[in-house]
Protein backbone atom coordinates (compact mmCIF):
# COMPACT_ATOMS: atom_id res chain seq x y z
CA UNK A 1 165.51 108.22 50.05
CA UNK A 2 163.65 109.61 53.02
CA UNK A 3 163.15 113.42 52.81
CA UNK A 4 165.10 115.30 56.05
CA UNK A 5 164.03 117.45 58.68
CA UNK A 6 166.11 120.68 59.81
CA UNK A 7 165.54 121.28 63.40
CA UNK A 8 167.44 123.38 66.26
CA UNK A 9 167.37 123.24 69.95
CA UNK A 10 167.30 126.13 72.54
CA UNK A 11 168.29 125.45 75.79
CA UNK A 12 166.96 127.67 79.09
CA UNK A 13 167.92 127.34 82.59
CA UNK A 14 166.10 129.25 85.53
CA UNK A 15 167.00 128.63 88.99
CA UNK A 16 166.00 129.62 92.66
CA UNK A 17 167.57 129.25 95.95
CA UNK A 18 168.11 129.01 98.17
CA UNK A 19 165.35 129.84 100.20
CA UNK A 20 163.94 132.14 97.25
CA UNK A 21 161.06 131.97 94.77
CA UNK A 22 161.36 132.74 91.06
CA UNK A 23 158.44 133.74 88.77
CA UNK A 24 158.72 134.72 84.69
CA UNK A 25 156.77 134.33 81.83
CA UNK A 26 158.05 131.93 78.57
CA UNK A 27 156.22 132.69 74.78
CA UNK A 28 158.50 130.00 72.31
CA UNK A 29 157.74 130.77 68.44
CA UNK A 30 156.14 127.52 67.13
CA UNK A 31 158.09 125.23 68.97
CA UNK A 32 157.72 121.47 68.00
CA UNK A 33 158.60 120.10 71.12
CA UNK A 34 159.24 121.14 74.66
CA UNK A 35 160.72 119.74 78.02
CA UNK A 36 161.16 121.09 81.16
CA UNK A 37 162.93 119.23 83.82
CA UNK A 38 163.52 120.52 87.22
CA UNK A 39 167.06 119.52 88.93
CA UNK A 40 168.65 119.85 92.30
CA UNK A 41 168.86 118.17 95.23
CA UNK A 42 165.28 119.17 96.57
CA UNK A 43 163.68 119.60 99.47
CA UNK A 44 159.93 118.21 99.97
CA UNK A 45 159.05 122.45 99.72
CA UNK A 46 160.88 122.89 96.32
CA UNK A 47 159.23 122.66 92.97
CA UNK A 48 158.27 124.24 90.09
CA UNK A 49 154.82 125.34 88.61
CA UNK A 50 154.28 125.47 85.18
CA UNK A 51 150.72 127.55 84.47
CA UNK A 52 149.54 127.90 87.82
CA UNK A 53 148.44 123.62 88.02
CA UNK A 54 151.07 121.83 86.74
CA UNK A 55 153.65 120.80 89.67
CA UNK A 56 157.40 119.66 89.03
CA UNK A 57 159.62 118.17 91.93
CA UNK A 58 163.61 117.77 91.97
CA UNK A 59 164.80 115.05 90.08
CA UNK A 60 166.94 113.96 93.25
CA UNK A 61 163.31 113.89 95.45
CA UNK A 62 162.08 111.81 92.30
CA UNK A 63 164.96 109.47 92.51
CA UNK A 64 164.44 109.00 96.21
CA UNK A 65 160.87 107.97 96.05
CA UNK A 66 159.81 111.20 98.24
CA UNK A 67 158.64 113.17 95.49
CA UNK A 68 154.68 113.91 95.04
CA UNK A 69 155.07 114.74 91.73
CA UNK A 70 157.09 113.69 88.32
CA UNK A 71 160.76 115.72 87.86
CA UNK A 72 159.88 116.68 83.83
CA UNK A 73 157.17 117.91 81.48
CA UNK A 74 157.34 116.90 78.01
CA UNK A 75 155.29 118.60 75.32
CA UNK A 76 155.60 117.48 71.71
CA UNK A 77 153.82 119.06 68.54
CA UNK A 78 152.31 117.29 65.53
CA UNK A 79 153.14 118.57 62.49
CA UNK A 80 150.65 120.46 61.70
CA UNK A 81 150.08 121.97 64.93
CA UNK A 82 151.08 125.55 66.05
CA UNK A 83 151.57 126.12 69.71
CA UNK A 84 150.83 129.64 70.92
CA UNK A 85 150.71 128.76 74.67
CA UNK A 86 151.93 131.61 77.05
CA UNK A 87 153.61 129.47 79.83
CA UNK A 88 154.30 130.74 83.40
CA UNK A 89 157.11 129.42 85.50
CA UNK A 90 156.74 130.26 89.49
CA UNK A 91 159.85 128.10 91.01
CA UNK A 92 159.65 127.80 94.77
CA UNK A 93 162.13 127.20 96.98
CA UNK A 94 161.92 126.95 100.75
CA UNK A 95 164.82 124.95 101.96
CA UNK A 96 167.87 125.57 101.50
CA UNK A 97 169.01 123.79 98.51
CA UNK A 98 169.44 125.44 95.33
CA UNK A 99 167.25 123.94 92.55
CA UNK A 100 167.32 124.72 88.66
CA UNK A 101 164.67 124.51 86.23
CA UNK A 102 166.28 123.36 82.68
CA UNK A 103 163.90 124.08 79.53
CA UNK A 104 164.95 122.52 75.78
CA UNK A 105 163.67 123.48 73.02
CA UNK A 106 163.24 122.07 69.35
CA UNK A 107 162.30 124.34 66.63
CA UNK A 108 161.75 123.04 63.03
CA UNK A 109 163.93 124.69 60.46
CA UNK A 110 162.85 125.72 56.55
């Protein structure tokens, strides 16, 4: 019999808009996986940057083909590994759609 795993999810959602910017800082205890996904209907402007360099677009703009850049982020853990990364979250919004940046969580459980 295969030996189970405990885990729990935490679910975030940040938004700007419209016409707005939105800046905060994320620390996650050990967290064994991570996703961010940015939603919203999107204007070319609108996106979200994750550490200063990494660049999210609306999942709508993705869908479209408009988008310069992917609508998620995923970040999983190996076991063993322990992830103390401080990650800042600068959401920009020019147009005037409103656009929401959605961050899950999974956390393993003793």
């Amino acid at each position: 019999m295969e030996k189970t795993q405990n885990i729990r999810y935490e679910f975030y959602s940040y938004e700007a808009g419209p016409t707005g910017t939105f800046n905060t800082t994320l620390v996650f205890e050990n967290p064994a996986s991570l996703k961010f996904v940015l939603c919203g209907n999107g204007g070319l402007g609108d996106e979200a940057i994750i550490n200063n360099i990494y660049r999210l677009n609306a999942l709508n703009t993705f869908i479209s083909g408009v988008a310069k850049n992917p609508y998620e982020l995923v970040l999983n853990n190996n076991l063993n590994e322990v992830d103390k990364t401080v990650y800042t979250i600068r959401i920009n919004n020019p147009t005037i759609n409103t656009i929401i940046l959605k961050v899950i969580v999974k956390y393993l459980v003793k």
